[in-house]
C-alpha atoms as a PDB file:
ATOM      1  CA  UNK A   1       0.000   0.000   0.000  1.00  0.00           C
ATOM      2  CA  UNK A   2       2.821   2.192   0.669  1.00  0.00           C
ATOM      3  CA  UNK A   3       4.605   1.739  -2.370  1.00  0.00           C
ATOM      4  CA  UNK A   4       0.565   2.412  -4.288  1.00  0.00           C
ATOM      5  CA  UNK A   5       0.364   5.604  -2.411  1.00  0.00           C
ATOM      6  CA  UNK A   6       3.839   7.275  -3.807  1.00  0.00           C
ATOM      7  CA  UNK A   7       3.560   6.232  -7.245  1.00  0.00           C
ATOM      8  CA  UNK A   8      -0.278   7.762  -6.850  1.00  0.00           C
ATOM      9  CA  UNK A   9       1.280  10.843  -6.072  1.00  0.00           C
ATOM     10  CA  UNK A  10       3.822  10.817  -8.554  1.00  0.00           C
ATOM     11  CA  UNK A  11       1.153  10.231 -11.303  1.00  0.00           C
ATOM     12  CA  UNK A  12      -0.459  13.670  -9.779  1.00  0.00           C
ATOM     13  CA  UNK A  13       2.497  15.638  -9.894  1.00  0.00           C
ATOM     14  CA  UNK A  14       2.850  14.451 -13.588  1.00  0.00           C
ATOM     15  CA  UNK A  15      -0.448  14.977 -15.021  1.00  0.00           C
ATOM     16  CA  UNK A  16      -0.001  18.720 -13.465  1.00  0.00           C
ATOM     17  CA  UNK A  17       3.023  19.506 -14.935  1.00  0.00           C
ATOM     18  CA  UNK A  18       1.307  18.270 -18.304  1.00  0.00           C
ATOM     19  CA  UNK A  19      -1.379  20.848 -17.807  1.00  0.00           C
ATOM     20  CA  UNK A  20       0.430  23.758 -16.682  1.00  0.00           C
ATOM     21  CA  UNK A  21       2.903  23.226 -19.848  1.00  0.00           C
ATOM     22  CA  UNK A  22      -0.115  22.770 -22.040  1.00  0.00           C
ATOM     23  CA  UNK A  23      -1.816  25.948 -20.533  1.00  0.00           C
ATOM     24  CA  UNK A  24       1.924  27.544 -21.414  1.00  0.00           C
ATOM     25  CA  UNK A  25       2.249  26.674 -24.839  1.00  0.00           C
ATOM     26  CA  UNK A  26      -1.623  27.673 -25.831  1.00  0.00           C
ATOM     27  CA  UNK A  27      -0.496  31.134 -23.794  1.00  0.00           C
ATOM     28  CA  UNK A  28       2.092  31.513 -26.250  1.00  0.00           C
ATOM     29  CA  UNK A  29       0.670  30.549 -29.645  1.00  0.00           C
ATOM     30  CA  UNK A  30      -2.422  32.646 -28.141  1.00  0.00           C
ATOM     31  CA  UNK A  31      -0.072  35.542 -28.170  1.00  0.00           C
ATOM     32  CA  UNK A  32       1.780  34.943 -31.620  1.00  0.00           C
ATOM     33  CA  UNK A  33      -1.813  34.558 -33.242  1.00  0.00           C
ATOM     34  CA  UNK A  34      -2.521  38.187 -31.740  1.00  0.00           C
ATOM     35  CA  UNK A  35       1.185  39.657 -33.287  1.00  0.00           C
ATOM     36  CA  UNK A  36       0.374  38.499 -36.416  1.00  0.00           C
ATOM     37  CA  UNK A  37      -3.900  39.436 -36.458  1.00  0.00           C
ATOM     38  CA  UNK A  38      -1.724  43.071 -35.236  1.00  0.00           C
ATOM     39  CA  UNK A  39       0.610  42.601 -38.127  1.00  0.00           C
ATOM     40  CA  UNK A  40      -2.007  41.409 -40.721  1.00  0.00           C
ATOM     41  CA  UNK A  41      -4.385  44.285 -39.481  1.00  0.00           C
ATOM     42  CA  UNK A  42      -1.216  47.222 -40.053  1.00  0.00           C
ATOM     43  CA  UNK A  43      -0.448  46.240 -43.557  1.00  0.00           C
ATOM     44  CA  UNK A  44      -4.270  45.738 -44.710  1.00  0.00           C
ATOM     45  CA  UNK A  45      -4.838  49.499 -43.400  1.00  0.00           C
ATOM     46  CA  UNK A  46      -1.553  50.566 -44.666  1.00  0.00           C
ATOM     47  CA  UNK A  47      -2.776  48.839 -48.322  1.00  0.00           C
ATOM     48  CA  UNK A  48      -6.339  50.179 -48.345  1.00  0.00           C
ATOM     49  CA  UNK A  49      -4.554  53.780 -46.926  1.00  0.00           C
ATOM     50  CA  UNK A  50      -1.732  54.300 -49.293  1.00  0.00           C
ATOM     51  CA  UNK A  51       1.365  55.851 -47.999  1.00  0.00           C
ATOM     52  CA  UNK A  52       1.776  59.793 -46.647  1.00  0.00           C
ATOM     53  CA  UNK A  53       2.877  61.746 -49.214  1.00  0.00           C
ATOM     54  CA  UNK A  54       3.347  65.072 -45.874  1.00  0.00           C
ATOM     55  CA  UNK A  55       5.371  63.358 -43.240  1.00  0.00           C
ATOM     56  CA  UNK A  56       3.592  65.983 -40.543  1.00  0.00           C
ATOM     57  CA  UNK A  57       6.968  67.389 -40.115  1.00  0.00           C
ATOM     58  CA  UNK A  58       9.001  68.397 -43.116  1.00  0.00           C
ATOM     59  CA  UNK A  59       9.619  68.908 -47.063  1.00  0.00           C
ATOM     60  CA  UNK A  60      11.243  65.695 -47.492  1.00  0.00           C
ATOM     61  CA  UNK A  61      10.452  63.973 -50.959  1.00  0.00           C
ATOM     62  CA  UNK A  62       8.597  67.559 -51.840  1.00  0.00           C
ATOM     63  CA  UNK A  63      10.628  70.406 -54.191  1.00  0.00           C
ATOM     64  CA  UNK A  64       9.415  73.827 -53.848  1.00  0.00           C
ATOM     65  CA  UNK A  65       9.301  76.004 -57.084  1.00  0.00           C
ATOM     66  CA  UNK A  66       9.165  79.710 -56.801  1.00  0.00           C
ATOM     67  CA  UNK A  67       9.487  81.903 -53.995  1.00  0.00           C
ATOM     68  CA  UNK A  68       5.680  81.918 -52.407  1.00  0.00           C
ATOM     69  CA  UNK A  69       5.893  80.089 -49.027  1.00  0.00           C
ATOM     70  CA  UNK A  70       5.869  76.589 -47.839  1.00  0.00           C
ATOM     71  CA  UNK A  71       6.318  75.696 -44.002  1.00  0.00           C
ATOM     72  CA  UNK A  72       5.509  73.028 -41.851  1.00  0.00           C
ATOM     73  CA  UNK A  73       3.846  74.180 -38.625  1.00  0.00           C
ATOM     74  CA  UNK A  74       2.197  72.076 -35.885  1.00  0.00           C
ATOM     75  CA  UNK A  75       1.713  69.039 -37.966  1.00  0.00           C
ATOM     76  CA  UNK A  76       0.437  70.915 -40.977  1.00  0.00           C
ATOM     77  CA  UNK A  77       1.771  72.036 -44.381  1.00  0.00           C
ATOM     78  CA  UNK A  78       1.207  75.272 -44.681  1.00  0.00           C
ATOM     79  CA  UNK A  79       1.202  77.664 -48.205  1.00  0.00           C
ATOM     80  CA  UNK A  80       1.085  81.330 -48.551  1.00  0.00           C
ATOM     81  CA  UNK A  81       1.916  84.144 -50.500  1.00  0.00           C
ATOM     82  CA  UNK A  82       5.081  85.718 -50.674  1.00  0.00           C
ATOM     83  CA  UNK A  83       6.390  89.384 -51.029  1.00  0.00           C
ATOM     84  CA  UNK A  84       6.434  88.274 -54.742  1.00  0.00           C
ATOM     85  CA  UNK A  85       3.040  87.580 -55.040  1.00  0.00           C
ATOM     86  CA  UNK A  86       3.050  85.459 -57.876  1.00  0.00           C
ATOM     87  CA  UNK A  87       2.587  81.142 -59.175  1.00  0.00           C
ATOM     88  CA  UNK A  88       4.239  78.626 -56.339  1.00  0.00           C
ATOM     89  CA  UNK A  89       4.499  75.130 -56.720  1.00  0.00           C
ATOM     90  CA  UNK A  90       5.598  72.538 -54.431  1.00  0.00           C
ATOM     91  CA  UNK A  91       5.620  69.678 -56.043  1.00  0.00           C
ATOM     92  CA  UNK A  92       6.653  65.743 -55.246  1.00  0.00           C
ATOM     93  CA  UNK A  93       9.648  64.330 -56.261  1.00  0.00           C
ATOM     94  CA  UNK A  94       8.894  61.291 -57.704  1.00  0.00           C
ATOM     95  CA  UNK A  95       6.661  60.773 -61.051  1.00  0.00           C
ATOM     96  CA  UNK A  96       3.076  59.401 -60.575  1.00  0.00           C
ATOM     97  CA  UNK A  97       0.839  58.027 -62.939  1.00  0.00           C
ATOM     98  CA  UNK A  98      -1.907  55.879 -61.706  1.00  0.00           C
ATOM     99  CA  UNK A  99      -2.937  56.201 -58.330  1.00  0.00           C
ATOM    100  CA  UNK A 100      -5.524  57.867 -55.682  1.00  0.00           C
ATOM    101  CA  UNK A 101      -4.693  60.667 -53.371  1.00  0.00           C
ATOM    102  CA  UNK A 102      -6.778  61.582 -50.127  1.00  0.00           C
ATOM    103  CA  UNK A 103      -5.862  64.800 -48.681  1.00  0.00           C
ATOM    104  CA  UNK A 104      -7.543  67.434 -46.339  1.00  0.00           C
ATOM    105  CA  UNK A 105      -7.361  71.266 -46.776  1.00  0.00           C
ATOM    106  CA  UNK A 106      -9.113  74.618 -45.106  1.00  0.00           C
ATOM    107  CA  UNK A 107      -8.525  78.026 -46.872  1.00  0.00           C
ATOM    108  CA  UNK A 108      -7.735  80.993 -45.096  1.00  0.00           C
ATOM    109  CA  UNK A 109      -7.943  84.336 -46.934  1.00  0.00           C
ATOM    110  CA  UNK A 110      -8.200  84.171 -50.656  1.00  0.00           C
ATOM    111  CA  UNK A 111      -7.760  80.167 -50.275  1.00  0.00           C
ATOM    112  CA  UNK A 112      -7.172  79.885 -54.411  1.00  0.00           C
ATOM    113  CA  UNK A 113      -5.381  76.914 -54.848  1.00  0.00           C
ATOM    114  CA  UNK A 114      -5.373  73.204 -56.566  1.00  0.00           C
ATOM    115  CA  UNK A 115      -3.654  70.360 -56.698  1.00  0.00           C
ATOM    116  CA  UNK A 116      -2.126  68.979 -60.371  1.00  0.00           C
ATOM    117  CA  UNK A 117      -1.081  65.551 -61.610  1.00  0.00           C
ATOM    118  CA  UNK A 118       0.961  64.391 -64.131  1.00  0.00           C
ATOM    119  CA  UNK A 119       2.519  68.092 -64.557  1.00  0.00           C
ATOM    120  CA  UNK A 120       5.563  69.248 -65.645  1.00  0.00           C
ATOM    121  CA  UNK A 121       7.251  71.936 -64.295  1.00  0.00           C
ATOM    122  CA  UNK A 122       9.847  74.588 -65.744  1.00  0.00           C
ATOM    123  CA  UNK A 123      10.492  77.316 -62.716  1.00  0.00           C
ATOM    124  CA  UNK A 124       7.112  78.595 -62.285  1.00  0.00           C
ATOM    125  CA  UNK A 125       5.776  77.271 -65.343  1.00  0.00           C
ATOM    126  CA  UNK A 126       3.562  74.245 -64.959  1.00  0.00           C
ATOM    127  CA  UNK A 127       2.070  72.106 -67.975  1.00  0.00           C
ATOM    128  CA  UNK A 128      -0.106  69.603 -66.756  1.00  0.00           C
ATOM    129  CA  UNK A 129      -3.988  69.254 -65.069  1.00  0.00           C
ATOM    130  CA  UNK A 130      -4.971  70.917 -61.659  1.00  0.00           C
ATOM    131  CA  UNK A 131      -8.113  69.691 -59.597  1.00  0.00           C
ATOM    132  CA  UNK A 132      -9.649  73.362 -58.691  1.00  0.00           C
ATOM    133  CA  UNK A 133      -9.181  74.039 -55.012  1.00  0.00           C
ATOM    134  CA  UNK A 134     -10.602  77.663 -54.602  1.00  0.00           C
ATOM    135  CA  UNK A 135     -13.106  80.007 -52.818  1.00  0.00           C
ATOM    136  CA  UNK A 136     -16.507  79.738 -53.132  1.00  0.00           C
ATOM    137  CA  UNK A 137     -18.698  79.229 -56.680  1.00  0.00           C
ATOM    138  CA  UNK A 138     -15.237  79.117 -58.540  1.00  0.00           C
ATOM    139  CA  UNK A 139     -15.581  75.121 -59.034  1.00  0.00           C
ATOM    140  CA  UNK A 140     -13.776  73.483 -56.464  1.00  0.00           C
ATOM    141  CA  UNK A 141     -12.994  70.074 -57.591  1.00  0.00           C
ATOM    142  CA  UNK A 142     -13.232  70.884 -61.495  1.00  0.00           C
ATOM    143  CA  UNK A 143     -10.394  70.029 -63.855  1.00  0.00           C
ATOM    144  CA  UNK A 144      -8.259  72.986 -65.759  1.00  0.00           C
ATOM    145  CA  UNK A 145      -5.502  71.869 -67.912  1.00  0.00           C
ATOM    146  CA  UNK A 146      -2.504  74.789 -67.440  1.00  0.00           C
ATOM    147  CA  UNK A 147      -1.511  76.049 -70.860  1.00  0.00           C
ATOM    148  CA  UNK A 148      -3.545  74.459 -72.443  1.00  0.00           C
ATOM    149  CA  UNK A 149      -7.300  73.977 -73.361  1.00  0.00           C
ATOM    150  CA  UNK A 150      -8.677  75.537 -69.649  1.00  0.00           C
ATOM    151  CA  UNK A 151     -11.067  74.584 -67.839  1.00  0.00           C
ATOM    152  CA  UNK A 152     -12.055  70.920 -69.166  1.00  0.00           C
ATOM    153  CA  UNK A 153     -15.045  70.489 -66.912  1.00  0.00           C
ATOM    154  CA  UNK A 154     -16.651  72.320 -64.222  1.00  0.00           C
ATOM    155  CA  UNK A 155     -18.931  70.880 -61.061  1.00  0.00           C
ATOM    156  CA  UNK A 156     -22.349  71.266 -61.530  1.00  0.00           C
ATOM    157  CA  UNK A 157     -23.349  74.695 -60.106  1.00  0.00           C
ATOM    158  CA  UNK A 158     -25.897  72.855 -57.171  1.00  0.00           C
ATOM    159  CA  UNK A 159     -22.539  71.082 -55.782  1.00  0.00           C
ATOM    160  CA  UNK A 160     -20.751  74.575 -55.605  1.00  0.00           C
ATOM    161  CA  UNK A 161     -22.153  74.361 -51.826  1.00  0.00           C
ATOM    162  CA  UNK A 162     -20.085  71.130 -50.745  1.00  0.00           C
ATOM    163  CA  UNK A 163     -17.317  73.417 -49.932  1.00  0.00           C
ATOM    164  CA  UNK A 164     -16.990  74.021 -46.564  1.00  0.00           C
ATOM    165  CA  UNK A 165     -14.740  77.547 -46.903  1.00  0.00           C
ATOM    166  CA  UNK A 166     -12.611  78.446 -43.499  1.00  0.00           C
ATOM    167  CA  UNK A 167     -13.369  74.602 -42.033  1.00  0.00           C
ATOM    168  CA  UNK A 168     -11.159  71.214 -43.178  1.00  0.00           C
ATOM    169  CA  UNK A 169     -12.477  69.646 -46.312  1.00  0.00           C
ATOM    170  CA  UNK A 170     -11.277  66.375 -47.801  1.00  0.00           C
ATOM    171  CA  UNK A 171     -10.688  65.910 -51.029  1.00  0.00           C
ATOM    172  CA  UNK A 172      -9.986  62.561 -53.325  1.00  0.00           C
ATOM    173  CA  UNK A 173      -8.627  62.328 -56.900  1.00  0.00           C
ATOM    174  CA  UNK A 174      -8.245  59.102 -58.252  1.00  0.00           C
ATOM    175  CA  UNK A 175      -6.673  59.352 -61.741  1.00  0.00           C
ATOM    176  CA  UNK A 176      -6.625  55.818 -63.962  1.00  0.00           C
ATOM    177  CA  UNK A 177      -5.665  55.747 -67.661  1.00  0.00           C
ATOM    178  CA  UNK A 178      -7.857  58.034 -69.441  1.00  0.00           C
ATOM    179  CA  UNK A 179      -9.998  59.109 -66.144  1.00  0.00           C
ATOM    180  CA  UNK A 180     -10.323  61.449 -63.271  1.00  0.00           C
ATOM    181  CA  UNK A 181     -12.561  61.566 -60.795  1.00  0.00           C
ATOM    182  CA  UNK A 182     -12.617  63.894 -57.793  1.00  0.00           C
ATOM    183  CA  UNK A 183     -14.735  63.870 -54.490  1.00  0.00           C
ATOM    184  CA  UNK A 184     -15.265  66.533 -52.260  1.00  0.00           C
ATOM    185  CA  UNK A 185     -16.242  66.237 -49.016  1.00  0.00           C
ATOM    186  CA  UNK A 186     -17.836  62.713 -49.941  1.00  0.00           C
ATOM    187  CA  UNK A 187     -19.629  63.833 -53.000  1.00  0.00           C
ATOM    188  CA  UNK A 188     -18.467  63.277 -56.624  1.00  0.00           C
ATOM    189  CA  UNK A 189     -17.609  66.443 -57.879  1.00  0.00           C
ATOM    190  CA  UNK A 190     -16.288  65.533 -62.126  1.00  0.00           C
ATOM    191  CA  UNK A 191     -15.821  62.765 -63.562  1.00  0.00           C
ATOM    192  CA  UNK A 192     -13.830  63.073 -66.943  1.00  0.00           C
ATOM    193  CA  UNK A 193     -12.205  60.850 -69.739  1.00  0.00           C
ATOM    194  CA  UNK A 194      -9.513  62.301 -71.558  1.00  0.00           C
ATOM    195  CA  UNK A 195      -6.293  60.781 -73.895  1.00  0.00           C
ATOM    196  CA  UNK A 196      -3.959  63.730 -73.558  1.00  0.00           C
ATOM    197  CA  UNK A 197      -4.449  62.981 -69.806  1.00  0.00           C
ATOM    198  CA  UNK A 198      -4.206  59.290 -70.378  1.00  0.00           C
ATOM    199  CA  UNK A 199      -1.015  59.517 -72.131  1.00  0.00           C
ATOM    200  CA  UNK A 200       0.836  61.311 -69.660  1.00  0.00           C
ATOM    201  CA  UNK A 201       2.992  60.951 -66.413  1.00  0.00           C
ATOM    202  CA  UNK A 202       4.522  63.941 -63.907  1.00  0.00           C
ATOM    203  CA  UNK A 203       4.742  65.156 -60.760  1.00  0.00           C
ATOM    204  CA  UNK A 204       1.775  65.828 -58.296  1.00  0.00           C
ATOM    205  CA  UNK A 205       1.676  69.898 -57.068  1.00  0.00           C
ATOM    206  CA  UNK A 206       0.353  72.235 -55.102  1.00  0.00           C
ATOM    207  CA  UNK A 207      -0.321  75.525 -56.032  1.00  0.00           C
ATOM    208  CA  UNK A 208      -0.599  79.038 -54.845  1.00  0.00           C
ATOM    209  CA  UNK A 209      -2.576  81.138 -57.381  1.00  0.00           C
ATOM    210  CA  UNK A 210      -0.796  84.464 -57.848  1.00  0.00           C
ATOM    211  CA  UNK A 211      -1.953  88.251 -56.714  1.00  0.00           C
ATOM    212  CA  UNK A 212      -1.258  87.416 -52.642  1.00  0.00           C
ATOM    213  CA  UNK A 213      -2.974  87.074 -49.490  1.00  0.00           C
ATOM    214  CA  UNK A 214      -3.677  83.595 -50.352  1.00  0.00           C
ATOM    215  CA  UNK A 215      -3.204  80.892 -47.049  1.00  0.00           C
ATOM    216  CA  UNK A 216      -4.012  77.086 -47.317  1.00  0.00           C
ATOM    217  CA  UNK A 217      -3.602  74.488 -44.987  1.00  0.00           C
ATOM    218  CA  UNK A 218      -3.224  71.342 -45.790  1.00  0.00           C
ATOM    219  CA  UNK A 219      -2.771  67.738 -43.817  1.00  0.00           C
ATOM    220  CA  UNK A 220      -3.369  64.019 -43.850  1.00  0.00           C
ATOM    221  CA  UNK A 221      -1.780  63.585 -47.746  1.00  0.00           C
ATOM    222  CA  UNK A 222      -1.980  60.708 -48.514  1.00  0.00           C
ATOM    223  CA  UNK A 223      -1.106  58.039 -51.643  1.00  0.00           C
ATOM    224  CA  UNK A 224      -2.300  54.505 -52.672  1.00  0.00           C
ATOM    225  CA  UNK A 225      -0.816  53.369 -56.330  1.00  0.00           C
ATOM    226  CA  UNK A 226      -3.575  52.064 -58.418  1.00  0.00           C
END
């Protein structure tokens, strides 16, 4: 009986060490499985996303052209006239052709500004197609092609009110082959077929219209290759 008794309790001591290690190694794999769901979860949103074009704290990758202002302060790019008054670009410095860019901006001032892709610039001189950022009833959104055929197409004049002027709008321009299309705010501003555009590549830009006291802000730029 004596001898039963110990190798009872040795049986015990086993079978709990079994558990405890099982209870371990589930811990663990329990905690890899959560890494990678984190992991998995990081690059889905970074996919869907794109990547930030404004790093929130300086020019890097970005080429200003001109002498009107460009500054990074508190997190956000900011553009405004200079003593000169006249065209300012800051523009990226790689080439992009197919892609979708979400950015947000709020005008202060004047506020008459755009955004171009698949320009070509020459100092100040800029040869490509701007989406219309500017004050109010003066087509936000719209497509002009700079020296070229102007204004290609306008917003219809009942979305002229999607602009919120002196708040933080977002805007989204997804350009594909032939097409642009632009959103404002959540609402599909143009959306326009051309093959000049199609057949081109460039630079994405900011602008600062010339004749001064013009101030945008802008933040959140963002890129996803399409």
């Amino acid at each position: 009986m004596l001898h039963a008794k110990k190798s009872f309790g040795r049986i015990d001591i086993s079978k709990q060490f079994k558990k405890k290690r099982c209870c371990s190694l589930k811990f663990k794999n329990m905690k890899k499985i959560s890494l990678l769901a984190i992991l998995f979860s990081l690059v889905f949103t970074s996919c869907q996303t794109g990547k930030k074009l404004f790093n929130d704290k300086n020019l890097d990758g970005w080429k200003v052209h001109g002498t009107e202002k460009w500054y990074v302060e508190d997190g956000l790019l900011i553009s405004e006239s200079g003593p000169d008054k006249k065209y300012g670009y800051l523009a990226t410095e790689d080439n992009y052709k197919d892609f979708e860019i979400n950015l947000e901006f709020k005008q202060e001032a004047d506020g008459n500004s755009g955004v171009f892709i698949r320009s070509e610039i020459d100092g100040t001189k800029i040869t490509g197609w701007q989406v219309e950022v500017a004050p109010p009833n003066l087509h936000t959104g719209g497509i002009y092609e700079s020296y070229g055929r102007g204004w290609l197409v306008k917003p219809a004049p009942k979305k002229e009110d999607v602009l919120k002027y002196g708040e933080w709008n977002k805007l989204k321009i997804k350009v594909k082959g032939n097409q642009i299309t632009s959103w404002l705010n959540g609402v599909e501003m143009v959306d326009f077929s051309d093959k000049k555009i199609g057949a081109a590549n460039g630079k994405i830009a900011l602008q600062i219209h010339a004749g001064g006291g013009i101030k945008v802000y802008w933040r959140n730029i963002r890129l996803k290759k399409i």
